[in-house]
Protein backbone atom coordinates (compact mmCIF):
# COMPACT_ATOMS: atom_id res chain seq x y z
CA UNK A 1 0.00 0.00 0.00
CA UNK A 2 2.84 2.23 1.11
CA UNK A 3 4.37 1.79 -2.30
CA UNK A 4 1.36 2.52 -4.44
CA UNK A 5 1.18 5.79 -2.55
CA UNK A 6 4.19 6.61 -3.66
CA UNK A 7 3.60 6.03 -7.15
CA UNK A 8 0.67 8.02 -7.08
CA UNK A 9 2.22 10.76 -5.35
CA UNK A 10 5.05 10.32 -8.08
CA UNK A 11 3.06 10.74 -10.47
CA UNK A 12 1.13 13.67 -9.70
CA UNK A 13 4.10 15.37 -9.04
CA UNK A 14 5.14 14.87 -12.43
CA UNK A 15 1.66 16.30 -13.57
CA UNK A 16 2.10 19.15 -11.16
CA UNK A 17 5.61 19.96 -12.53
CA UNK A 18 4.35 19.21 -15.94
CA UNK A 19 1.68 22.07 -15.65
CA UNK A 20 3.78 24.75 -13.96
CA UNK A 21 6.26 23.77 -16.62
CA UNK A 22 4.01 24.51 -19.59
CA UNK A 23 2.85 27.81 -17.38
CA UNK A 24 6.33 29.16 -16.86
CA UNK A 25 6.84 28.62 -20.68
CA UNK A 26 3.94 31.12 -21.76
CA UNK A 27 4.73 33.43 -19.09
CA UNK A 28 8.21 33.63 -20.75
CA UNK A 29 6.59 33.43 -24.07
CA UNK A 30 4.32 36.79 -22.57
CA UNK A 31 7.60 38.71 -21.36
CA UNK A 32 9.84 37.83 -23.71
CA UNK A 33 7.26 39.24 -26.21
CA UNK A 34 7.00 42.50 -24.05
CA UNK A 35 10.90 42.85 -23.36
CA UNK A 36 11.89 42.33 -27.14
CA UNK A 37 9.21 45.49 -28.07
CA UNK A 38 10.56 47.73 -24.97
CA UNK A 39 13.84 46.94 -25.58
CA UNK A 40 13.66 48.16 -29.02
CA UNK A 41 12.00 51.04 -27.90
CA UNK A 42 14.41 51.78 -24.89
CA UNK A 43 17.43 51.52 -27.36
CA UNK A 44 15.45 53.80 -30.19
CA UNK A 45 15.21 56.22 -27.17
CA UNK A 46 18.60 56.06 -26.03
CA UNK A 47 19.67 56.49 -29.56
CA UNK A 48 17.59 59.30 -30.13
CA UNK A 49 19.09 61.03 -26.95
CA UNK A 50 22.26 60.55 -28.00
C-alpha cells in the first residue's frame, strides 16, 4: 500500500511539474514578447538622446 502511494504521489508530481512547466513557458513566451518590443523602444530612445 505504502508503495502505491508513492507512485501516485510520483506521479502527480510529475503532472504538477508538468503544468507549472508549460505555465512558466507562456509566461516567458508573454515577457519575452514585451521585453523584445521595450527593448527596441528603450534603445530607439537612447539612440535618439544621444
Amino acid at each position: 500500500m505504502f508503495g502505491e502511494m508513492k507512485k501516485v504521489l510520483k506521479n502527480e508530481d510529475a503532472f504538477e511539474i508538468l503544468e507549472t512547466y508549460e505555465s512558466y513557458l507562456a509566461i516567458g513566451a508573454i515577457f519575452n514578447t514585451f521585453t523584445k518590443s521595450s527593448d527596441s523602444m528603450i534603445q530607439r530612445n537612447f539612440w535618439r538622446n544621444k
